[in-house]
PDB file of N, CA and C in Angstrom:
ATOM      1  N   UNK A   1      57.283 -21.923  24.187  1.00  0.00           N
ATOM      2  CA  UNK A   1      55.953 -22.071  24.724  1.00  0.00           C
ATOM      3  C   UNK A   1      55.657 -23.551  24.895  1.00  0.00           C
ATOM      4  N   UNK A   2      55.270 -23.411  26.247  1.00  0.00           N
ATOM      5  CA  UNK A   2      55.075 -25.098  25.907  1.00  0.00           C
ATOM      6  C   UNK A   2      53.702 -25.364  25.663  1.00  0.00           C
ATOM      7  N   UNK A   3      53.150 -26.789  26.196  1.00  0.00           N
ATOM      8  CA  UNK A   3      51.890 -27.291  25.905  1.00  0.00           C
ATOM      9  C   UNK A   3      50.845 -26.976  26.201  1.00  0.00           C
ATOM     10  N   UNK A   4      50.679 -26.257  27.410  1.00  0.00           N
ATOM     11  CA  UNK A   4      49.661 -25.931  28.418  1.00  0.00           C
ATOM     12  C   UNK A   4      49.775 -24.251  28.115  1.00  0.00           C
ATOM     13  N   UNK A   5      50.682 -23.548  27.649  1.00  0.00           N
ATOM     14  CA  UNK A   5      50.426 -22.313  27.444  1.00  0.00           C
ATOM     15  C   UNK A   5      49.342 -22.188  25.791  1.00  0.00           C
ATOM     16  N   UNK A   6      49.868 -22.605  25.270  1.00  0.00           N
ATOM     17  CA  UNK A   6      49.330 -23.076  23.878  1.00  0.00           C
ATOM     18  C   UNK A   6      48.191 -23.363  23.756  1.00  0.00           C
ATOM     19  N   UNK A   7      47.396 -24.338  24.658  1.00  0.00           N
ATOM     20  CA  UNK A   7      45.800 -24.585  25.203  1.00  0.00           C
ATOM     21  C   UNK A   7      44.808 -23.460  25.971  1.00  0.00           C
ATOM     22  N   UNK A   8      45.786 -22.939  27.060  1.00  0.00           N
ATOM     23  CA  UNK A   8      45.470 -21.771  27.520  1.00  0.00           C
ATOM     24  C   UNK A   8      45.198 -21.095  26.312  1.00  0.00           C
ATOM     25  N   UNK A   9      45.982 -20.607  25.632  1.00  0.00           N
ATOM     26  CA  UNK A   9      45.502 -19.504  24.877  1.00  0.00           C
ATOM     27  C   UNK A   9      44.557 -19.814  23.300  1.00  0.00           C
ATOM     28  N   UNK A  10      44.800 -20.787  23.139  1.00  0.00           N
ATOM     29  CA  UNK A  10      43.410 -21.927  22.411  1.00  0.00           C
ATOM     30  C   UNK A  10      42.081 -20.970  22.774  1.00  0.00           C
ATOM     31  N   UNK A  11      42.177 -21.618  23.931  1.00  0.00           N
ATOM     32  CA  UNK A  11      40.597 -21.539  24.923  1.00  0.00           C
ATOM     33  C   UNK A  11      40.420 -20.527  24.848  1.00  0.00           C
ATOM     34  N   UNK A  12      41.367 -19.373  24.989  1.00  0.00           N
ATOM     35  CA  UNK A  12      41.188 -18.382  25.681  1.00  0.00           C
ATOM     36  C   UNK A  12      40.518 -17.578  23.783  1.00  0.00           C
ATOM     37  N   UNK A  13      41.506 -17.482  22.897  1.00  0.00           N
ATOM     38  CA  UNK A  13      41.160 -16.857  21.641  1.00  0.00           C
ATOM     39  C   UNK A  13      39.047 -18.179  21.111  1.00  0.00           C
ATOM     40  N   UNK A  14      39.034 -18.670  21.544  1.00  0.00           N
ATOM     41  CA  UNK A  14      37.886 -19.501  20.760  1.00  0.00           C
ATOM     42  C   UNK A  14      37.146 -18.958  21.587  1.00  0.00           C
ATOM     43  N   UNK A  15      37.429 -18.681  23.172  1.00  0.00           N
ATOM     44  CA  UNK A  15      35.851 -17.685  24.216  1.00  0.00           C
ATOM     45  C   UNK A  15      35.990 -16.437  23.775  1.00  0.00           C
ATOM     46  N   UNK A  16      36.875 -15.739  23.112  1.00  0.00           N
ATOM     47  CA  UNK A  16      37.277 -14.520  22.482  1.00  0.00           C
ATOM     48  C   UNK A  16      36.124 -14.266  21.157  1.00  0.00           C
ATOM     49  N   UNK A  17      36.546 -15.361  20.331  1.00  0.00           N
ATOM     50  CA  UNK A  17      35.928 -15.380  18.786  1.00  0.00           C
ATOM     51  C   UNK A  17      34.590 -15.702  18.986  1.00  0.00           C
ATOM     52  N   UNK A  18      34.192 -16.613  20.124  1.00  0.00           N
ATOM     53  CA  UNK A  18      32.627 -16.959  20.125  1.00  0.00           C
ATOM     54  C   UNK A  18      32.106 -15.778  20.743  1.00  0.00           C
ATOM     55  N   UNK A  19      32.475 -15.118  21.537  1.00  0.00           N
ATOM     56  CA  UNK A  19      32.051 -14.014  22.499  1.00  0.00           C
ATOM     57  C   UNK A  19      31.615 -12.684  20.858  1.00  0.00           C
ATOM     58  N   UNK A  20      32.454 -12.688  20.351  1.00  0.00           N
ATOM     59  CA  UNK A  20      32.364 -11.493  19.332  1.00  0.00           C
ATOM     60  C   UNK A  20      31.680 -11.863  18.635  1.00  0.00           C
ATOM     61  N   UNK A  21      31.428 -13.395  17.933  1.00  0.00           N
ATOM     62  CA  UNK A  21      30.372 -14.058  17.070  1.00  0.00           C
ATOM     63  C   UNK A  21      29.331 -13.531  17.419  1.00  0.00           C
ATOM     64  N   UNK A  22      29.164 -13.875  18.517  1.00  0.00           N
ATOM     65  CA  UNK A  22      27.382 -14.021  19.090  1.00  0.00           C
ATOM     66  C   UNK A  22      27.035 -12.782  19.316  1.00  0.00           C
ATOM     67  N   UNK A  23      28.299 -11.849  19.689  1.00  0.00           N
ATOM     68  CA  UNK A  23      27.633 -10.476  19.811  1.00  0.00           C
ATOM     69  C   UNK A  23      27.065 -10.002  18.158  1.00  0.00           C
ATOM     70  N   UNK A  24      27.728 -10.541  17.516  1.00  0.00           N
ATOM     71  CA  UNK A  24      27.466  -9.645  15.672  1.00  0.00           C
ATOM     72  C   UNK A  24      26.455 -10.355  15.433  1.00  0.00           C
ATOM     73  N   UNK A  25      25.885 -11.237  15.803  1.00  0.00           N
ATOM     74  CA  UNK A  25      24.864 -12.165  15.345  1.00  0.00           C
ATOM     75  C   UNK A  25      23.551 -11.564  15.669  1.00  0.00           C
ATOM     76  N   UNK A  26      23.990 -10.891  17.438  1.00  0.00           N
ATOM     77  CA  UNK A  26      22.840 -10.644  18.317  1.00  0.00           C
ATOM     78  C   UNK A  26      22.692  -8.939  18.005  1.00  0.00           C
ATOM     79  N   UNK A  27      24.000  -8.414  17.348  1.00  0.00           N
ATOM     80  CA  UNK A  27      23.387  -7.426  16.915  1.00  0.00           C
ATOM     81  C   UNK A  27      23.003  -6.815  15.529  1.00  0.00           C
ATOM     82  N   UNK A  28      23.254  -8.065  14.615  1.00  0.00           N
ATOM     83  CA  UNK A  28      22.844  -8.333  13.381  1.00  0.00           C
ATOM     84  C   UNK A  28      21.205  -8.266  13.487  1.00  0.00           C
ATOM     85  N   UNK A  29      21.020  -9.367  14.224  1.00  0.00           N
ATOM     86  CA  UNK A  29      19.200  -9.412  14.879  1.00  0.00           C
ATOM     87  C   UNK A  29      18.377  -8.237  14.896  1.00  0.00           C
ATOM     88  N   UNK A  30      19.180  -7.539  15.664  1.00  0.00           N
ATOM     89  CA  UNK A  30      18.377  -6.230  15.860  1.00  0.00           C
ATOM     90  C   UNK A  30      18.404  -5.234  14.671  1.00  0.00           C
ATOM     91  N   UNK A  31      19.447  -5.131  13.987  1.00  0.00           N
ATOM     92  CA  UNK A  31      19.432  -4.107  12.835  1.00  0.00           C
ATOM     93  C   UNK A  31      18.825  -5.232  11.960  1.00  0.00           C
ATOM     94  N   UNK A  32      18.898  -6.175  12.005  1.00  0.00           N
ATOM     95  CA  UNK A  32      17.466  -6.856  10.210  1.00  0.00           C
ATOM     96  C   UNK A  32      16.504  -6.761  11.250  1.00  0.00           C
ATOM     97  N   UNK A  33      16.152  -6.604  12.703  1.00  0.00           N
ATOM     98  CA  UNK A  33      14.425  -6.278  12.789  1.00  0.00           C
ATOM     99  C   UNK A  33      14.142  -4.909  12.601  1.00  0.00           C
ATOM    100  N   UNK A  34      15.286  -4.353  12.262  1.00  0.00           N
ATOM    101  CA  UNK A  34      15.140  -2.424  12.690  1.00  0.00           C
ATOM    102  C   UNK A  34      14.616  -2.454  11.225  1.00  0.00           C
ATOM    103  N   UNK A  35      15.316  -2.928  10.074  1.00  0.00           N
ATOM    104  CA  UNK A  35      15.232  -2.938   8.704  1.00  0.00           C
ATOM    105  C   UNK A  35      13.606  -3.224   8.261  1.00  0.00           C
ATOM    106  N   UNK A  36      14.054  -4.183   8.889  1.00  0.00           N
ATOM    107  CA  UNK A  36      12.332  -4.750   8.483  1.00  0.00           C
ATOM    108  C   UNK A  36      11.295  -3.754   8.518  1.00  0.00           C
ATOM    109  N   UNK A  37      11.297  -3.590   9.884  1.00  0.00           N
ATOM    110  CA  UNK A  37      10.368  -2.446  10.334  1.00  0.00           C
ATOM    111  C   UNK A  37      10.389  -1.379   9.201  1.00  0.00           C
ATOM    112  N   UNK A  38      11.227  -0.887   9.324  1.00  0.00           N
ATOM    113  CA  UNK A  38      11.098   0.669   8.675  1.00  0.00           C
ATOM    114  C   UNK A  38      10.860   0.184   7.335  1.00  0.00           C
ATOM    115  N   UNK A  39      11.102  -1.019   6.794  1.00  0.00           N
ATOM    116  CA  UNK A  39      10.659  -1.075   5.651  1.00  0.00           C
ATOM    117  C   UNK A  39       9.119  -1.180   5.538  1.00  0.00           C
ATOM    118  N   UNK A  40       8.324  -2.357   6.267  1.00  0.00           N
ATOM    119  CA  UNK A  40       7.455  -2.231   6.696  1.00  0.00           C
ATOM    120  C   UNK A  40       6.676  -0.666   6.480  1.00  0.00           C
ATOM    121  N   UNK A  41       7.035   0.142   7.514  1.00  0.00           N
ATOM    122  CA  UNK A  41       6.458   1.457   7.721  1.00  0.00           C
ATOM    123  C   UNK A  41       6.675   1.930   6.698  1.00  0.00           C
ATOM    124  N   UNK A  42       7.688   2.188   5.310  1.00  0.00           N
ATOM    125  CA  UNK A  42       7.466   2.952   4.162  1.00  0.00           C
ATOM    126  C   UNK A  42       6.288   2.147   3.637  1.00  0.00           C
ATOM    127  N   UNK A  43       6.205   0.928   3.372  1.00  0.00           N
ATOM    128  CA  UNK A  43       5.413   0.313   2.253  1.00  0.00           C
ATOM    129  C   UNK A  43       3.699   0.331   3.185  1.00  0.00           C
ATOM    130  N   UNK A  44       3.646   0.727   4.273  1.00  0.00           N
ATOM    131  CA  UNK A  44       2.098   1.224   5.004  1.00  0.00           C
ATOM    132  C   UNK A  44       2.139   2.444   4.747  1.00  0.00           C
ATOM    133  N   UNK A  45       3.344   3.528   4.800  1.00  0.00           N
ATOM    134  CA  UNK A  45       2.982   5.047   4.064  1.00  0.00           C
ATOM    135  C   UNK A  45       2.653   5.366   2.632  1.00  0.00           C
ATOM    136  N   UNK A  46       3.180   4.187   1.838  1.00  0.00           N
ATOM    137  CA  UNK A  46       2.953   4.154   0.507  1.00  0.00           C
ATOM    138  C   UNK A  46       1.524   3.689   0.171  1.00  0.00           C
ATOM    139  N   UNK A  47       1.075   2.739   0.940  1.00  0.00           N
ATOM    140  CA  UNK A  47      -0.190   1.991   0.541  1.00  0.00           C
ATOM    141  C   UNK A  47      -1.154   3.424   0.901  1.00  0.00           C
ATOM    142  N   UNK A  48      -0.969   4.225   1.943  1.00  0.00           N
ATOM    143  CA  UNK A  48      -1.719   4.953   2.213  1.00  0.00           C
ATOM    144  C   UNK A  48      -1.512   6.250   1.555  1.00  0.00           C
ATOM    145  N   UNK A  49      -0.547   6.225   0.762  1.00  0.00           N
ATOM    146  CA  UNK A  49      -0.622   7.862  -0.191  1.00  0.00           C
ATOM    147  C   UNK A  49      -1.391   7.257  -1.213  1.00  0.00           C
ATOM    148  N   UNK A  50      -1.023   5.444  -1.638  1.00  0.00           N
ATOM    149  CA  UNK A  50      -1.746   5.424  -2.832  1.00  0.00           C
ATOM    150  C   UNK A  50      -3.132   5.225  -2.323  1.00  0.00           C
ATOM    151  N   UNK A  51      -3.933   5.099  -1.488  1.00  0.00           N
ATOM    152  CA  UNK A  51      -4.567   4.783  -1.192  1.00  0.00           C
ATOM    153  C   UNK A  51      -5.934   6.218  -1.071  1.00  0.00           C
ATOM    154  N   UNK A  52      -4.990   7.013  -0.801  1.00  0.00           N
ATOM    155  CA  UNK A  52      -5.641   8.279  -0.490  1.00  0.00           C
ATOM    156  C   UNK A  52      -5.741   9.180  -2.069  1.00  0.00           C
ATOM    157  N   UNK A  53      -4.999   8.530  -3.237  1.00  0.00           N
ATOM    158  CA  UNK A  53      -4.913   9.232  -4.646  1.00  0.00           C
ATOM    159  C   UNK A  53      -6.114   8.554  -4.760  1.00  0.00           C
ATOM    160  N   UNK A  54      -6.687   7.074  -4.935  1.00  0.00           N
ATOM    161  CA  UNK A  54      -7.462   6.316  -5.467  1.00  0.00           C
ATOM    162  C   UNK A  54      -8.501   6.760  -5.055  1.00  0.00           C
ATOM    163  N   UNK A  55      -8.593   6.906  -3.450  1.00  0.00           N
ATOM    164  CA  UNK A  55      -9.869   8.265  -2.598  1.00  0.00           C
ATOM    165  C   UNK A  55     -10.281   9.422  -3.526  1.00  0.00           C
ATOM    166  N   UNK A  56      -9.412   9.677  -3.813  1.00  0.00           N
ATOM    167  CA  UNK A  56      -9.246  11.376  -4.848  1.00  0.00           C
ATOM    168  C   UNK A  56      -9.788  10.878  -5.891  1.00  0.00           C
ATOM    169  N   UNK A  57      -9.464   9.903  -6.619  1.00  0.00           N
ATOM    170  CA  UNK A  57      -9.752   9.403  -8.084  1.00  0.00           C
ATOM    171  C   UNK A  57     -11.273   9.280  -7.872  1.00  0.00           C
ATOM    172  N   UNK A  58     -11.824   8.659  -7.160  1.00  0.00           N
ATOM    173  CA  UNK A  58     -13.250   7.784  -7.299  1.00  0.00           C
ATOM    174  C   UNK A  58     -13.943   9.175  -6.657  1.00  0.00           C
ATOM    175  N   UNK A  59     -13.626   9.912  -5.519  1.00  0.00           N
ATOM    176  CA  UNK A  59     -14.771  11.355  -5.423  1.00  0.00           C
ATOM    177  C   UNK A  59     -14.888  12.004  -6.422  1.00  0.00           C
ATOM    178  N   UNK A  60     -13.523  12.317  -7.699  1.00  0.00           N
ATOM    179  CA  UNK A  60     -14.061  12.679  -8.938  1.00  0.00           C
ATOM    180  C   UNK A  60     -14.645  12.423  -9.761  1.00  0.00           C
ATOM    181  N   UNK A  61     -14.553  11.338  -9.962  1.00  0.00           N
ATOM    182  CA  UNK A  61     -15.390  10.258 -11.072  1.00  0.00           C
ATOM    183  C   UNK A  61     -16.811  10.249 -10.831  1.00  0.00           C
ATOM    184  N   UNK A  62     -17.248   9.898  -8.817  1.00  0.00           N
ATOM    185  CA  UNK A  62     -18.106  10.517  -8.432  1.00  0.00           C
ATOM    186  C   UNK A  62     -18.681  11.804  -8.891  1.00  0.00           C
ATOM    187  N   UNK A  63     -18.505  12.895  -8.192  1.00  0.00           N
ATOM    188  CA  UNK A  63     -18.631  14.056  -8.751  1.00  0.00           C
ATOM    189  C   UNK A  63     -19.319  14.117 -10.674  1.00  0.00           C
ATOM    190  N   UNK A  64     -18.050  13.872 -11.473  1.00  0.00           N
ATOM    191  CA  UNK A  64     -18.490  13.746 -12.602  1.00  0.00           C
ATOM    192  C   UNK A  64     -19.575  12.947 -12.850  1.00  0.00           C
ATOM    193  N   UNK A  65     -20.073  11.377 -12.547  1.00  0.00           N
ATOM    194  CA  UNK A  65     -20.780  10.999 -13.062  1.00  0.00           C
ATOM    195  C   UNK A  65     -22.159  11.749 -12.520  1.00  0.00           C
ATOM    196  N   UNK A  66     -22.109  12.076 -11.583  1.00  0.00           N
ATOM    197  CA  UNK A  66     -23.341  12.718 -10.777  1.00  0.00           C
ATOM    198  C   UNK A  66     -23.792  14.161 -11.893  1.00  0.00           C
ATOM    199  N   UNK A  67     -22.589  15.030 -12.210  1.00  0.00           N
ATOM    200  CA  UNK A  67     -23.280  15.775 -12.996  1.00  0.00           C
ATOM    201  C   UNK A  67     -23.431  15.715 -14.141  1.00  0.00           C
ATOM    202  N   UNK A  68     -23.201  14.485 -14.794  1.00  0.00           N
ATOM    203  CA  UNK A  68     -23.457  13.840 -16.253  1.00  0.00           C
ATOM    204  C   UNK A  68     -25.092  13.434 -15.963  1.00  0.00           C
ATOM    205  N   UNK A  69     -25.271  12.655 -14.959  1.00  0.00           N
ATOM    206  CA  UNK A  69     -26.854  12.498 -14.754  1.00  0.00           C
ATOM    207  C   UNK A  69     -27.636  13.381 -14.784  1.00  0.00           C
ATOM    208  N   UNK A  70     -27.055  14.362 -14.081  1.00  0.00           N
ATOM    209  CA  UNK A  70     -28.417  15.656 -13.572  1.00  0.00           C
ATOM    210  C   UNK A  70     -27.912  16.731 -14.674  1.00  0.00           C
ATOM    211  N   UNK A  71     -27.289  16.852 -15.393  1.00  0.00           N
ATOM    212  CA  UNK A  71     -27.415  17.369 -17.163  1.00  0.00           C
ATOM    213  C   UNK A  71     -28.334  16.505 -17.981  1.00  0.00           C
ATOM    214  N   UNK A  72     -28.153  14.806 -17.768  1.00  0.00           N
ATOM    215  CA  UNK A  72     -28.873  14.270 -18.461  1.00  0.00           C
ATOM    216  C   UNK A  72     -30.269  14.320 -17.813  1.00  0.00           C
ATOM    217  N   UNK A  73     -31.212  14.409 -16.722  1.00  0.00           N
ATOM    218  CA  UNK A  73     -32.085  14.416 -15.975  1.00  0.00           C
ATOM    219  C   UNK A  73     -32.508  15.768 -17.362  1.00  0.00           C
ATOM    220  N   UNK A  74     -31.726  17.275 -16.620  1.00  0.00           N
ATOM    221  CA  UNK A  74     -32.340  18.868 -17.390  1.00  0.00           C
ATOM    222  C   UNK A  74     -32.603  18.576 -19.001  1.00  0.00           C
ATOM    223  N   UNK A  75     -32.130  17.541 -19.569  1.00  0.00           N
ATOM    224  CA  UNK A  75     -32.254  17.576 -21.392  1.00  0.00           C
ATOM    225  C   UNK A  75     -33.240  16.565 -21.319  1.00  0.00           C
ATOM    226  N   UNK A  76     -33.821  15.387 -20.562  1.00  0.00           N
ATOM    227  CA  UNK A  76     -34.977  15.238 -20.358  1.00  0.00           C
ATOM    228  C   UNK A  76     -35.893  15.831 -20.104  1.00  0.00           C
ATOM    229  N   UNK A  77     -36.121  16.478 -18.984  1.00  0.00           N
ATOM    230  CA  UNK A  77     -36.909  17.495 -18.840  1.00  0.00           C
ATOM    231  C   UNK A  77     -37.041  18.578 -19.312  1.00  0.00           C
ATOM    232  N   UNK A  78     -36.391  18.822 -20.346  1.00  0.00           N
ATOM    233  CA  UNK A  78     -36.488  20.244 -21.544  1.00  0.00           C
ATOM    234  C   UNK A  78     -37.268  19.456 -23.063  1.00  0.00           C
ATOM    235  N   UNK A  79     -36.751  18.116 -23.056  1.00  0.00           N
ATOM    236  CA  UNK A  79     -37.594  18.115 -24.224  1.00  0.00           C
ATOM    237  C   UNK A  79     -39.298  17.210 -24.035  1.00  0.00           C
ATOM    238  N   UNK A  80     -40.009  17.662 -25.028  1.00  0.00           N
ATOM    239  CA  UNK A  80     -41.427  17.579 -24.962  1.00  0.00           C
ATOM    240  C   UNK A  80     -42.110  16.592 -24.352  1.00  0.00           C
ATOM    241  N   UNK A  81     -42.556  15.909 -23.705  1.00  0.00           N
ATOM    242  CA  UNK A  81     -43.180  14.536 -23.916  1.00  0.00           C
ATOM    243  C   UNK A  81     -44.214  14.484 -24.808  1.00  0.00           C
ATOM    244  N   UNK A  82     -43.981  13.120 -25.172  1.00  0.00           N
ATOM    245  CA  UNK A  82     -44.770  12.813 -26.584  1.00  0.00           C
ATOM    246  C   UNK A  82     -46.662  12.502 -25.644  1.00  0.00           C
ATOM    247  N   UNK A  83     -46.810  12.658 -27.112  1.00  0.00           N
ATOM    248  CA  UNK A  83     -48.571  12.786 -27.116  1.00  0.00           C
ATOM    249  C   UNK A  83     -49.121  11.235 -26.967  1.00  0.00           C
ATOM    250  N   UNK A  84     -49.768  10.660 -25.838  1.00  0.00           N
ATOM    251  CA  UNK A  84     -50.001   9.651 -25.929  1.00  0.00           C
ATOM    252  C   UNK A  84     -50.967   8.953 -27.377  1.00  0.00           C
ATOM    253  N   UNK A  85     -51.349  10.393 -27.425  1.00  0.00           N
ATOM    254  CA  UNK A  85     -52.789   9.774 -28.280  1.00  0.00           C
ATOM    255  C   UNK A  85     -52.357   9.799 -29.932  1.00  0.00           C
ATOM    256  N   UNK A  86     -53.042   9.067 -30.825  1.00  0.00           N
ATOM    257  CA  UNK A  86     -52.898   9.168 -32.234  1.00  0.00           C
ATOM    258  C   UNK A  86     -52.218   8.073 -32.537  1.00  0.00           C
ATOM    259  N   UNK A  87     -52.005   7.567 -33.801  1.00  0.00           N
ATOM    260  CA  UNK A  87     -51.242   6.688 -34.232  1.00  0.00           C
ATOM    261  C   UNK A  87     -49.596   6.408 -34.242  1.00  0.00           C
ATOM    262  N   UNK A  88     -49.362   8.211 -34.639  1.00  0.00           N
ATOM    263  CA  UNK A  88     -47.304   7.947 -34.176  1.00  0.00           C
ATOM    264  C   UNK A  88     -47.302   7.867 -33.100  1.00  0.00           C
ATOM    265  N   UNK A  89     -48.263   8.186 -31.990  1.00  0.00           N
ATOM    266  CA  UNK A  89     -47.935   7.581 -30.293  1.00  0.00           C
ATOM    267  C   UNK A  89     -46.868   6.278 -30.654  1.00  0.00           C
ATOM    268  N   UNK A  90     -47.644   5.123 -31.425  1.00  0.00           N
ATOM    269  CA  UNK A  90     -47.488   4.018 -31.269  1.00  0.00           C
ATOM    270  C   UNK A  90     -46.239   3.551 -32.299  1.00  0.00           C
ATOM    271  N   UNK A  91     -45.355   4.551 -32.643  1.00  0.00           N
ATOM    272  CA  UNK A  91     -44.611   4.037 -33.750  1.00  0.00           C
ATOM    273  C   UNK A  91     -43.359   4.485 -32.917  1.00  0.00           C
ATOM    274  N   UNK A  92     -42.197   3.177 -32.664  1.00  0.00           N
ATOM    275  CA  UNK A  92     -41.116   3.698 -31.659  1.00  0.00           C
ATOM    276  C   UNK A  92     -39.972   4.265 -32.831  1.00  0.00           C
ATOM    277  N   UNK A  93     -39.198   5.224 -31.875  1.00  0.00           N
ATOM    278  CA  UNK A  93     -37.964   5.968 -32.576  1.00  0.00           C
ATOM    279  C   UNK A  93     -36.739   4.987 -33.379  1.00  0.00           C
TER     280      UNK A  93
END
């Protein structure tokens, strides 16, 4: 082989190796944006399951505190009110 075949094929394997580089590079690109994404999209489905438990959590708590009040409202209104008048009017519990 002589000198000029040897260069020829230099050139020829380095437009070879850059050609395949740039393709793995360029399609490296696309699968870490594919990655991303879908990672992305689990951790927005996650925020929104937890998001929708915490919904659940606070309408109960809701709920409960509401009928802790209006039990406490009926045991007010069941027991007596005091007598303004007389002296224990004026003597606090």
């Amino acid at each position: 082989m002589n000198i000029d075949n040897m260069v020829m094929f230099n050139f020829i394997l380095t437009v070879v190796l850059a050609f395949i580089t740039y393709r793995q590079h360029v399609v490296g690109g696309f699968r870490r944006e594919r990655e991303i994404e879908e990672t992305r999209q689990e951790i927005r489905n996650n925020m929104d399951y937890v998001n929708g438990r915490l919904d659940n959590l606070q309408d109960r708590i809701d709920r409960d505190m509401f009928d802790l009040y209006r039990d406490l409202q009926d045991v007010q209104d069941k027991n007596p009110k005091k007598n303004p008048k007389g002296i224990n009017s004026r003597i606090p519990f």
